[in-house]
PDB file of N, CA and C in Angstrom:
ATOM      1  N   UNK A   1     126.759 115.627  36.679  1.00  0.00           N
ATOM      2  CA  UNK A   1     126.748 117.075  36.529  1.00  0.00           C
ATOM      3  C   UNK A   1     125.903 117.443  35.313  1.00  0.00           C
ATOM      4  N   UNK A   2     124.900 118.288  35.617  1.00  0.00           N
ATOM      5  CA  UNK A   2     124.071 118.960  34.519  1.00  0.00           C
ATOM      6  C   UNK A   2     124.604 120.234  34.624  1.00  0.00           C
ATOM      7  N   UNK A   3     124.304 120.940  32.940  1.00  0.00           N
ATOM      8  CA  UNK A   3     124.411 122.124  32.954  1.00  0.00           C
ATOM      9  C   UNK A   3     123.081 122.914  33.133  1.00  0.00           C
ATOM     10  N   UNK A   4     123.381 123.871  33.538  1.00  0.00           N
ATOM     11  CA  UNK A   4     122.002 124.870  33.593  1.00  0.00           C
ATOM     12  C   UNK A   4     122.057 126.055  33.682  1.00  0.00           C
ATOM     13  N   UNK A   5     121.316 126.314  31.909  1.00  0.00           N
ATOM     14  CA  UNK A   5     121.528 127.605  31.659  1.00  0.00           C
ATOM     15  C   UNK A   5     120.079 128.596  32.270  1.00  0.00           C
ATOM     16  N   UNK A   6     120.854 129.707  32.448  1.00  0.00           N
ATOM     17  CA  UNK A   6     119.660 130.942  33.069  1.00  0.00           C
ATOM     18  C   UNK A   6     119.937 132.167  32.235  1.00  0.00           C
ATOM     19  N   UNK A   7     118.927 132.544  32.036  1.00  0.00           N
ATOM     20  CA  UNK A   7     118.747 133.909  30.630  1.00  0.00           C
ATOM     21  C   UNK A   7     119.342 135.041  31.400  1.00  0.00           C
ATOM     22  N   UNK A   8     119.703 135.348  32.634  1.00  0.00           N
ATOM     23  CA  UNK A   8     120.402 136.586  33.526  1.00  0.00           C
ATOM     24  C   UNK A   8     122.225 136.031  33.314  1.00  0.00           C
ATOM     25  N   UNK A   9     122.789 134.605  32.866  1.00  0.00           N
ATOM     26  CA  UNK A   9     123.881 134.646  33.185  1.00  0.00           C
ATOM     27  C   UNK A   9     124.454 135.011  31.761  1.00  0.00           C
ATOM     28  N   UNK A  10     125.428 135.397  32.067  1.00  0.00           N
ATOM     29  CA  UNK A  10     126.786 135.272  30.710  1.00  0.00           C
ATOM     30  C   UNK A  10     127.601 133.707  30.408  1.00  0.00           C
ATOM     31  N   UNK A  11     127.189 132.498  31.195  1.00  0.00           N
ATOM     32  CA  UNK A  11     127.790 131.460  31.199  1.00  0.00           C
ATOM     33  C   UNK A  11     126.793 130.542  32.320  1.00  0.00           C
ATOM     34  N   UNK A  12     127.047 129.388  31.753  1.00  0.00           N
ATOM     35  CA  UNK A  12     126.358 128.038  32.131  1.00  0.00           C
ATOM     36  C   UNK A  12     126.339 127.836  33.306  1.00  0.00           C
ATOM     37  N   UNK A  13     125.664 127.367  34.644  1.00  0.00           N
ATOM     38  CA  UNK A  13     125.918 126.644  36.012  1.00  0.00           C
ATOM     39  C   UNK A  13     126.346 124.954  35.785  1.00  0.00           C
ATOM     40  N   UNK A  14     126.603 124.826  35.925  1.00  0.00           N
ATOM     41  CA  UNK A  14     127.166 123.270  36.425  1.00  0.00           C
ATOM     42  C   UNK A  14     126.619 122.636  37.721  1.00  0.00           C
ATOM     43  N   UNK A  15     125.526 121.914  37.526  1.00  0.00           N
ATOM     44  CA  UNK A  15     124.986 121.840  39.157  1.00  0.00           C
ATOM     45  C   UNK A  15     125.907 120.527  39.685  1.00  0.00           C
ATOM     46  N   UNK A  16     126.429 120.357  40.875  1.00  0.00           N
ATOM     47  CA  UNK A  16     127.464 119.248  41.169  1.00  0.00           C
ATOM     48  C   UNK A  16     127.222 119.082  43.109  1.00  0.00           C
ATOM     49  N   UNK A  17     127.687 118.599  43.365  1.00  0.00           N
ATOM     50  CA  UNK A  17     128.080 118.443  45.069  1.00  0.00           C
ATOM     51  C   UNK A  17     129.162 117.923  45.372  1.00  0.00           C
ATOM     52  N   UNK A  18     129.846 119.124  45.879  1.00  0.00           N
ATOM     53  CA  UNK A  18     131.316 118.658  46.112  1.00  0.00           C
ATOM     54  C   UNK A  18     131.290 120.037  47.716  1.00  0.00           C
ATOM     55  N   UNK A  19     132.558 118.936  48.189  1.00  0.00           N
ATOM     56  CA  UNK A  19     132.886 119.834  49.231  1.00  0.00           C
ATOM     57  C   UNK A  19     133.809 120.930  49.133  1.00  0.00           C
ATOM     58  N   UNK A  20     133.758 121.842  49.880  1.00  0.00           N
ATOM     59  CA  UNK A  20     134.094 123.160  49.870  1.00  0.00           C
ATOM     60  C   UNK A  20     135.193 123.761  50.905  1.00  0.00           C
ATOM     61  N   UNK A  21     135.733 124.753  51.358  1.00  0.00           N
ATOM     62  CA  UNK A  21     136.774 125.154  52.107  1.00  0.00           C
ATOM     63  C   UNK A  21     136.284 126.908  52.187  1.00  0.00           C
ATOM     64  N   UNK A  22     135.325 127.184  52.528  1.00  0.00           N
ATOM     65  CA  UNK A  22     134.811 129.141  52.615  1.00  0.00           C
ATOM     66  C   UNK A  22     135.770 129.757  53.545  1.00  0.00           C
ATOM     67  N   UNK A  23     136.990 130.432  53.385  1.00  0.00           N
ATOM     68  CA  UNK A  23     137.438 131.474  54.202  1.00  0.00           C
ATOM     69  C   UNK A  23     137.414 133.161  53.778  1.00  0.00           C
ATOM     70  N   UNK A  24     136.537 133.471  54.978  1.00  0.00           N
ATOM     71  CA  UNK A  24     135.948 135.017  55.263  1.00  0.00           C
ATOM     72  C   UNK A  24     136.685 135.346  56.686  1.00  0.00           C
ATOM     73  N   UNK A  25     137.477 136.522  56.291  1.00  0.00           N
ATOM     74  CA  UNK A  25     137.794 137.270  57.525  1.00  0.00           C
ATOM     75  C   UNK A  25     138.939 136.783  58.246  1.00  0.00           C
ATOM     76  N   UNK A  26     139.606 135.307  57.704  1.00  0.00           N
ATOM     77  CA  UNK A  26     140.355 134.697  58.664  1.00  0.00           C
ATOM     78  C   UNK A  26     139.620 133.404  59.205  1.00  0.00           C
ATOM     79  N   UNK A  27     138.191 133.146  58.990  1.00  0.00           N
ATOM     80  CA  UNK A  27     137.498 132.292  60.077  1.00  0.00           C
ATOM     81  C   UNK A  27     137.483 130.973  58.455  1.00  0.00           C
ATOM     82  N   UNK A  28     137.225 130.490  58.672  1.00  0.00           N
ATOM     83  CA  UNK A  28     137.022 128.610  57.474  1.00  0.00           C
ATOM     84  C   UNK A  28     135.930 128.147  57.792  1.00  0.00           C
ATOM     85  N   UNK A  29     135.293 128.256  56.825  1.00  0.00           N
ATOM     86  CA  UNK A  29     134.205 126.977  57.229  1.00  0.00           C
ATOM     87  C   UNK A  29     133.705 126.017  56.136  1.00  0.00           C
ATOM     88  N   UNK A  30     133.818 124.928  56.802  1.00  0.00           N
ATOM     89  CA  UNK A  30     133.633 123.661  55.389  1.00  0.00           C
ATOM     90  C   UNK A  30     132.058 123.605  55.224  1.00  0.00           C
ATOM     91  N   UNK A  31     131.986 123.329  53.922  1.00  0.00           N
ATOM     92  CA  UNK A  31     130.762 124.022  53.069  1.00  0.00           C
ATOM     93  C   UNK A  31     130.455 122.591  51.516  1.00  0.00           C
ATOM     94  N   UNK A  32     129.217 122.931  51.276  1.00  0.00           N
ATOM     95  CA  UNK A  32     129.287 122.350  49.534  1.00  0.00           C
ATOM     96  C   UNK A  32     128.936 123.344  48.985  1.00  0.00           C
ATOM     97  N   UNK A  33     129.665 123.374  47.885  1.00  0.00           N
ATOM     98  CA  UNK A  33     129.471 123.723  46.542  1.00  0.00           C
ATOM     99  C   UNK A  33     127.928 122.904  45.835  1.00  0.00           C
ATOM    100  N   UNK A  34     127.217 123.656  45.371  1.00  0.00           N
ATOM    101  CA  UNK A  34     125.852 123.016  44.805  1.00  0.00           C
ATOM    102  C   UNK A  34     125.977 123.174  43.395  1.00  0.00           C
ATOM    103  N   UNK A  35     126.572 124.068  42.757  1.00  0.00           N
ATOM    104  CA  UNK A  35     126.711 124.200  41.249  1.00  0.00           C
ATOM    105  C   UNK A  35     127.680 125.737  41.432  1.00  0.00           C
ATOM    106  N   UNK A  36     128.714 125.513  40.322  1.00  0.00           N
ATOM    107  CA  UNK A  36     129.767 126.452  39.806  1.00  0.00           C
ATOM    108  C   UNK A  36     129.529 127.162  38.648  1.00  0.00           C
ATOM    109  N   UNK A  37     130.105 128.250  38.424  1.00  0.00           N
ATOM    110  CA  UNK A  37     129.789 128.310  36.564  1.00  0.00           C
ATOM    111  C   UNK A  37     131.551 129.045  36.504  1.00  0.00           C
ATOM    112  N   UNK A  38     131.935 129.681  35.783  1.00  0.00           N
ATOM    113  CA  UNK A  38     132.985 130.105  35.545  1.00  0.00           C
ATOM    114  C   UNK A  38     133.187 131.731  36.066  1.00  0.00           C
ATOM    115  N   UNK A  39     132.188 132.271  36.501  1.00  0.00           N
ATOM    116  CA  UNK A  39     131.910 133.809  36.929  1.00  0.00           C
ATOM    117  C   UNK A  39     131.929 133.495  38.758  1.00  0.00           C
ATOM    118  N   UNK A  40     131.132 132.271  39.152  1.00  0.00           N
ATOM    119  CA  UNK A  40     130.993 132.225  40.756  1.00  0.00           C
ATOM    120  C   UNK A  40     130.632 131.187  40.891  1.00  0.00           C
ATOM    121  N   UNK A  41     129.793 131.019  42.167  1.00  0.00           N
ATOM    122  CA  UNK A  41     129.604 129.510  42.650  1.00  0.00           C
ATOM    123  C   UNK A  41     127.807 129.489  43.625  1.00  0.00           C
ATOM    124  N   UNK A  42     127.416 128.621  44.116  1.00  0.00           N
ATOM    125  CA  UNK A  42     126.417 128.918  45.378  1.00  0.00           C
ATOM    126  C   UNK A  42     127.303 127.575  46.266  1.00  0.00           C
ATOM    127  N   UNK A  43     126.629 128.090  47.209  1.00  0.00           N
ATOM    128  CA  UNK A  43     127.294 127.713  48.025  1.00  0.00           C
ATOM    129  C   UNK A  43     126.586 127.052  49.600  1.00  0.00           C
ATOM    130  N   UNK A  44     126.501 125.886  50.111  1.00  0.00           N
ATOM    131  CA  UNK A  44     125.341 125.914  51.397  1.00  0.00           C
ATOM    132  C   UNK A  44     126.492 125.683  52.100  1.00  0.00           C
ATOM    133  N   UNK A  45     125.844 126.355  53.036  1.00  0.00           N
ATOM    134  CA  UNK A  45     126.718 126.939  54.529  1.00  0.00           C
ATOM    135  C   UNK A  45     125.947 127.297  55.562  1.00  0.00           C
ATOM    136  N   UNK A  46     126.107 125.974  56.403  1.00  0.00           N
ATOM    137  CA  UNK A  46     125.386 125.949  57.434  1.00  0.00           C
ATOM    138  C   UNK A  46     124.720 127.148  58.775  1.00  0.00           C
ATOM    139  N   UNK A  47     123.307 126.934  58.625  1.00  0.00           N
ATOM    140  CA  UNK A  47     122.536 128.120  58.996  1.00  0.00           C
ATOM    141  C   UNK A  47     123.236 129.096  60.111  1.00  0.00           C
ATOM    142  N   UNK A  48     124.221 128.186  61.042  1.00  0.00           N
ATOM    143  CA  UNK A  48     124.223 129.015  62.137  1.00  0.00           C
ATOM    144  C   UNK A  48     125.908 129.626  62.017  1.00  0.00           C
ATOM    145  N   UNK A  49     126.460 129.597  60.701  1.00  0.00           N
ATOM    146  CA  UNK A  49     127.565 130.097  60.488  1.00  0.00           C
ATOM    147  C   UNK A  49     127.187 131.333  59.369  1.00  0.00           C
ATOM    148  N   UNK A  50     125.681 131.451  59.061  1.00  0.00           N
ATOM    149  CA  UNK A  50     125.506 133.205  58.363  1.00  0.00           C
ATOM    150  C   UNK A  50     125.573 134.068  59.045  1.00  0.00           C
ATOM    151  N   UNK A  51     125.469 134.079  60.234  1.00  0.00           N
ATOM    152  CA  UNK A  51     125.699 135.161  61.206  1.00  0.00           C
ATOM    153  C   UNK A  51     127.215 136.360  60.906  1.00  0.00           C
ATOM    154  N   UNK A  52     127.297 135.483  60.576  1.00  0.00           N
ATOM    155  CA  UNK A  52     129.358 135.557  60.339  1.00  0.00           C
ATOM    156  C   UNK A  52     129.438 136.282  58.875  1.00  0.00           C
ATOM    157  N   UNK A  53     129.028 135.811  58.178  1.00  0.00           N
ATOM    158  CA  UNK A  53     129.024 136.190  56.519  1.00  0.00           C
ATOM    159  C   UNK A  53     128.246 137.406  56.171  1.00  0.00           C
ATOM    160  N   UNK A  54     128.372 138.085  55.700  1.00  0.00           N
ATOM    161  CA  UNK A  54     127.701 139.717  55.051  1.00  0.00           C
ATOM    162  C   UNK A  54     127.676 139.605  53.609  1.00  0.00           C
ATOM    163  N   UNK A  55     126.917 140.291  52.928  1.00  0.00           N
ATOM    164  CA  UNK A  55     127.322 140.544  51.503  1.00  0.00           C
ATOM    165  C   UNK A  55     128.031 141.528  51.551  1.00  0.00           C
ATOM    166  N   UNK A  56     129.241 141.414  50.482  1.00  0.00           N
ATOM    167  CA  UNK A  56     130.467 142.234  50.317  1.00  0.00           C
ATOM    168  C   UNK A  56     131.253 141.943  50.975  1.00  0.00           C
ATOM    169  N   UNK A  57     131.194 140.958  51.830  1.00  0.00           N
ATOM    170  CA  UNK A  57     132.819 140.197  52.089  1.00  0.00           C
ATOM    171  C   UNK A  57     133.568 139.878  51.191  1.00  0.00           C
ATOM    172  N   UNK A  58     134.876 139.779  50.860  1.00  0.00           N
ATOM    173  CA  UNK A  58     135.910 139.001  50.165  1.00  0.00           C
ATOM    174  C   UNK A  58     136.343 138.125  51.080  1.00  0.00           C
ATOM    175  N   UNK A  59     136.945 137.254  50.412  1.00  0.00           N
ATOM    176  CA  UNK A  59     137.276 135.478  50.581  1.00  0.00           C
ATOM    177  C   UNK A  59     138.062 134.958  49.870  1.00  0.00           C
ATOM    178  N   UNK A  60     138.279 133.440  50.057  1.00  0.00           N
ATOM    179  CA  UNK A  60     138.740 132.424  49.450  1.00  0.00           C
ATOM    180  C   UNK A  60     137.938 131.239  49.395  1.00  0.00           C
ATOM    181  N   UNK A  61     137.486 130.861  48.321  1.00  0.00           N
ATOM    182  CA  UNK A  61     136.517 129.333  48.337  1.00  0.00           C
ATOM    183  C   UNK A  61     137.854 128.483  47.379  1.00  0.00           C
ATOM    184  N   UNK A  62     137.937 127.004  48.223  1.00  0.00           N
ATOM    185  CA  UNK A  62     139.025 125.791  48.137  1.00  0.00           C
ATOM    186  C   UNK A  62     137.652 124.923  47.428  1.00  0.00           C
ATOM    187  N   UNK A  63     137.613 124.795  46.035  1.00  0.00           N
ATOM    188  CA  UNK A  63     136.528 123.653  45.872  1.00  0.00           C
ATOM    189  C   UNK A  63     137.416 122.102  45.187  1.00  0.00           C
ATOM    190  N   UNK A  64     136.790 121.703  45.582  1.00  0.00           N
ATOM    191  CA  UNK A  64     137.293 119.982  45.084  1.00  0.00           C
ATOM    192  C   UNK A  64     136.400 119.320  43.753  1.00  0.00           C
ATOM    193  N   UNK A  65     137.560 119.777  42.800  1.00  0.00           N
ATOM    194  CA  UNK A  65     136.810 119.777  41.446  1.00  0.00           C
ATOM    195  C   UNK A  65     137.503 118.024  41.081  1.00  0.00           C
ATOM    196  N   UNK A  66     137.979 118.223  39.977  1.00  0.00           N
ATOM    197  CA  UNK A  66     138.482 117.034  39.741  1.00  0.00           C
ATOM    198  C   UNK A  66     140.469 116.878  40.617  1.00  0.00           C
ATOM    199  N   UNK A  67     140.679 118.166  40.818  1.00  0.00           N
ATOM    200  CA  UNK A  67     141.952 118.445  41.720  1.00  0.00           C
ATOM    201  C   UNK A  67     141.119 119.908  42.465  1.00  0.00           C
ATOM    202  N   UNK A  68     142.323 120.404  43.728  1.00  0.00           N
ATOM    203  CA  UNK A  68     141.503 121.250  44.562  1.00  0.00           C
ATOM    204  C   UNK A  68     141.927 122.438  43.638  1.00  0.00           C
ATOM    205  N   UNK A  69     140.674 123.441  43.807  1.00  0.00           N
ATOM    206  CA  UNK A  69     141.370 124.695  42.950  1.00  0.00           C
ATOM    207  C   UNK A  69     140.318 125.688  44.034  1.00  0.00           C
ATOM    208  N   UNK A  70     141.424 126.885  43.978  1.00  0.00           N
ATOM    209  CA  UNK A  70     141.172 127.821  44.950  1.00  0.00           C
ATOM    210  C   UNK A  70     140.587 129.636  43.960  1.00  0.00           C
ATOM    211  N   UNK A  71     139.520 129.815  44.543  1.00  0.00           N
ATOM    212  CA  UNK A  71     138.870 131.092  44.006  1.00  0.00           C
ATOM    213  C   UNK A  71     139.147 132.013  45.020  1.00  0.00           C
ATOM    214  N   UNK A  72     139.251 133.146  44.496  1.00  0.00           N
ATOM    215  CA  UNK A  72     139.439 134.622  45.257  1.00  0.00           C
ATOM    216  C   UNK A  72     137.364 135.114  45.116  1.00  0.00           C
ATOM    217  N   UNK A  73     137.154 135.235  45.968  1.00  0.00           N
ATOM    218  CA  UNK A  73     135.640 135.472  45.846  1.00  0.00           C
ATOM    219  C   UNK A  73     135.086 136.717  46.794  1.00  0.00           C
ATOM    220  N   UNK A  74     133.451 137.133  46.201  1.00  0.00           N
ATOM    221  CA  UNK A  74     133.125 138.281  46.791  1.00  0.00           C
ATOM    222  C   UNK A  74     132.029 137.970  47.025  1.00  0.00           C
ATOM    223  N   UNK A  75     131.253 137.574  48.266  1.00  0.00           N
ATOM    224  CA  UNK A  75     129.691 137.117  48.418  1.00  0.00           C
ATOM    225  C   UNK A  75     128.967 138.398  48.356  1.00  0.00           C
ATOM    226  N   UNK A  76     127.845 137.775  47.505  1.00  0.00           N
ATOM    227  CA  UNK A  76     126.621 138.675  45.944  1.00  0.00           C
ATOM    228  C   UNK A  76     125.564 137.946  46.610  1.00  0.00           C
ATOM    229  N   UNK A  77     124.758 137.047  47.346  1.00  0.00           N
ATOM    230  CA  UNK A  77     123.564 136.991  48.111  1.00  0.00           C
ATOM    231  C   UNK A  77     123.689 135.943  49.206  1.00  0.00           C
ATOM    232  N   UNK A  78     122.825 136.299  49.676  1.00  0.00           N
ATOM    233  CA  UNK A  78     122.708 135.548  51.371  1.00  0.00           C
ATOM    234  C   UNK A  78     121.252 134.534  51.094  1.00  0.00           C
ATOM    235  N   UNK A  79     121.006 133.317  51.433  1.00  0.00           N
ATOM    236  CA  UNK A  79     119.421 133.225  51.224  1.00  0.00           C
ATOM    237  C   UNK A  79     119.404 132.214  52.965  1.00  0.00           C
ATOM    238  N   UNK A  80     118.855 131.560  53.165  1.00  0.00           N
ATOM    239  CA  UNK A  80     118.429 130.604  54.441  1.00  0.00           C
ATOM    240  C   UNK A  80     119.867 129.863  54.545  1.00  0.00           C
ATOM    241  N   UNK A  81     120.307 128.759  54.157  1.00  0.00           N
ATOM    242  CA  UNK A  81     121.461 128.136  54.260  1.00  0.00           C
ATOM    243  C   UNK A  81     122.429 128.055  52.799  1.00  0.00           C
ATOM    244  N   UNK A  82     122.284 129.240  52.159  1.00  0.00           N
ATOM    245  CA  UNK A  82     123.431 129.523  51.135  1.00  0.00           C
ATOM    246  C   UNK A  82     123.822 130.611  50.700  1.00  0.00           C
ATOM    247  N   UNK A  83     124.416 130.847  50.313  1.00  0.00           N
ATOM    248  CA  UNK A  83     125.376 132.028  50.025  1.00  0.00           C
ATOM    249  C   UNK A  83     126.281 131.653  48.191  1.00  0.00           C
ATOM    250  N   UNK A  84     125.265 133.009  47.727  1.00  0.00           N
ATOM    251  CA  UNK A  84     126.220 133.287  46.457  1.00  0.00           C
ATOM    252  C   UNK A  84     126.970 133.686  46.598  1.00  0.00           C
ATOM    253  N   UNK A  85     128.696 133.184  45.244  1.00  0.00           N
ATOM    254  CA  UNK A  85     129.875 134.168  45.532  1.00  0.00           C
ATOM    255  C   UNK A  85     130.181 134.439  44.107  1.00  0.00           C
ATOM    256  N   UNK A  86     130.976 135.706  43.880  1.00  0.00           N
ATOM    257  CA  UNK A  86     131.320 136.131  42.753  1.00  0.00           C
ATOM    258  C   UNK A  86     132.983 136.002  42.349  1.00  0.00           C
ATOM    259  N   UNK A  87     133.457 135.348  41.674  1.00  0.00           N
ATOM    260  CA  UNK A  87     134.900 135.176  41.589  1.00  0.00           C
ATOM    261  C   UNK A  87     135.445 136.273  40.928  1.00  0.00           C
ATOM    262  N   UNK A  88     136.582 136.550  41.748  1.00  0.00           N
ATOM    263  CA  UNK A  88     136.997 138.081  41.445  1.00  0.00           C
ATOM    264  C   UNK A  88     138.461 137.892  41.533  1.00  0.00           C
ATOM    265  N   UNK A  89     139.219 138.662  40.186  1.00  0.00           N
ATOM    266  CA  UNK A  89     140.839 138.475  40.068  1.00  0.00           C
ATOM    267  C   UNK A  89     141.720 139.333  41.283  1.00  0.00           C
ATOM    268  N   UNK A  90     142.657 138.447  41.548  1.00  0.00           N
ATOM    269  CA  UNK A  90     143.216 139.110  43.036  1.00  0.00           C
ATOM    270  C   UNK A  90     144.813 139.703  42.584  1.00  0.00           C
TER     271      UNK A  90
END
């Protein structure tokens, strides 16, 4: 795990690969995590399951850190096969 800082964040990315748990709407779909920071996450999620995803959905992302820990989240961009999310208090 590297850190990686960007002059737009308030806090560090953590670039990592770990698997993921994305539930939007009721529907799950297993996913990686590509790097976390403490504000949100990115996220790749396979091309033919964006159909499904919008920006401004709320969610739940299950990531498998060193134990599983579960985020309340709000997807903030869409790109080809990933999806930013914003962790938001529930």
């Amino acid at each position: 795990m590297t850190e990686k800082p960007d002059k737009q964040r308030s806090d560090s990315r953590v670039e990592l690969l770990t698997r993921c748990r994305l539930e939007i709407q009721g529907k799950k779909y297993d996913c990686l995590v590509d790097n976390i920071s403490t504000t949100g996450a990115s996220v790749e999620v396979p091309a033919k399951e964006l159909n499904h995803i919008q920006v401004g959905d709320m969610g739940k992302l299950d990531v498998l850190l060193l134990s599983p820990v579960s985020y309340h989240c709000r997807v903030v961009r869409i790109s080809s096969e990933q999806i930013g999310v914003h962790f938001v208090d529930q």
